[in-house]
Protein backbone atom coordinates (compact mmCIF):
# COMPACT_ATOMS: atom_id res chain seq x y z
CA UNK A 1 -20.01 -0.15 -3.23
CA UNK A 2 -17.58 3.15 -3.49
CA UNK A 3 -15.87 3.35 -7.11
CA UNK A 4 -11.98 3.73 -7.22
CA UNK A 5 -11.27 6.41 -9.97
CA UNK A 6 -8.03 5.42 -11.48
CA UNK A 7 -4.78 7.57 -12.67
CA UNK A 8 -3.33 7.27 -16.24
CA UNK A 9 0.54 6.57 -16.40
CA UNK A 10 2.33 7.12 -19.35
CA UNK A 11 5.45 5.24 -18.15
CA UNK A 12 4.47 2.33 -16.38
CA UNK A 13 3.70 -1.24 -17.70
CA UNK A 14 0.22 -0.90 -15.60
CA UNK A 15 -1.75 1.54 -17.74
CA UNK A 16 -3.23 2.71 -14.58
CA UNK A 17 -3.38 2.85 -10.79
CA UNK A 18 -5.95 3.89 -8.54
CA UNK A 19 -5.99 7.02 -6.62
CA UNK A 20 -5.31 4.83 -3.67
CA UNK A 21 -2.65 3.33 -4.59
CA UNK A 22 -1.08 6.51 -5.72
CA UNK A 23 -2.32 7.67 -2.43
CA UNK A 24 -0.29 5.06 -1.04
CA UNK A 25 2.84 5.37 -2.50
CA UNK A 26 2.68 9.56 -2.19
CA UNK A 27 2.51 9.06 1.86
CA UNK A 28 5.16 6.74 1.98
CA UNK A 29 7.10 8.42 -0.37
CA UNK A 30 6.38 11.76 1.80
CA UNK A 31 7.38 10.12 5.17
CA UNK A 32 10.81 9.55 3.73
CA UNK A 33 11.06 12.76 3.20
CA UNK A 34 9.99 13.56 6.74
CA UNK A 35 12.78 10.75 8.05
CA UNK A 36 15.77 12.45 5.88
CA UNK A 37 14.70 15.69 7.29
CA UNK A 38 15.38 14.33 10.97
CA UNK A 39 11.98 14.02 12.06
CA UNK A 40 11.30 17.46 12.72
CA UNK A 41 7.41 18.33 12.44
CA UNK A 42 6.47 21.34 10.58
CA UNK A 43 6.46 20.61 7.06
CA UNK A 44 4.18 18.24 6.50
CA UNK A 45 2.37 19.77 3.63
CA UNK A 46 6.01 20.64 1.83
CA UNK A 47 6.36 16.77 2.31
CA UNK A 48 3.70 15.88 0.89
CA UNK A 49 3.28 18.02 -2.30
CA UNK A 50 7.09 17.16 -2.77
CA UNK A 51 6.08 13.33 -2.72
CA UNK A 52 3.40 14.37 -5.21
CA UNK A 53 5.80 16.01 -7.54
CA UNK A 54 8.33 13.31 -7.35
CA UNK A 55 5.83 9.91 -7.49
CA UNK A 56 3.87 11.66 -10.13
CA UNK A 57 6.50 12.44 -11.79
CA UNK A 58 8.45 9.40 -11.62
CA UNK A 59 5.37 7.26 -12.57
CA UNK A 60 4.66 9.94 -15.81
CA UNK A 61 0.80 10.57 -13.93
CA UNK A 62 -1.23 13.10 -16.26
């Protein structure tokens, strides 16, 4: 059975959330990004480390 590590929040109710679910929320945050842009292809990684930046930051990840 794999092990989910987990990410410590320091704003959230949840005290946690897995990597997964951070996972989660950074690629859908990250294809929203991609949509505003106009769909254009090309900046996927600038997409995603944006994502990263904002969800992380928005959910106070350490």
């Amino acid at each position: 059975m794999a092990r989910t590590s987990t990410i410590k929040l320091g704003r959230s109710s949840n005290p946690s959330m897995s990597t997964e679910d951070l996972n989660k929320l950074v690629a859908k945050k990250a294809y929203e990004l991609y949509e505003k842009r106009g769909r254009k292809s090309g900046h996927s990684t600038d997409d995603w480390l944006e994502a990263e930046r904002i969800i992380k930051g928005k959910y106070g990840c350490k």
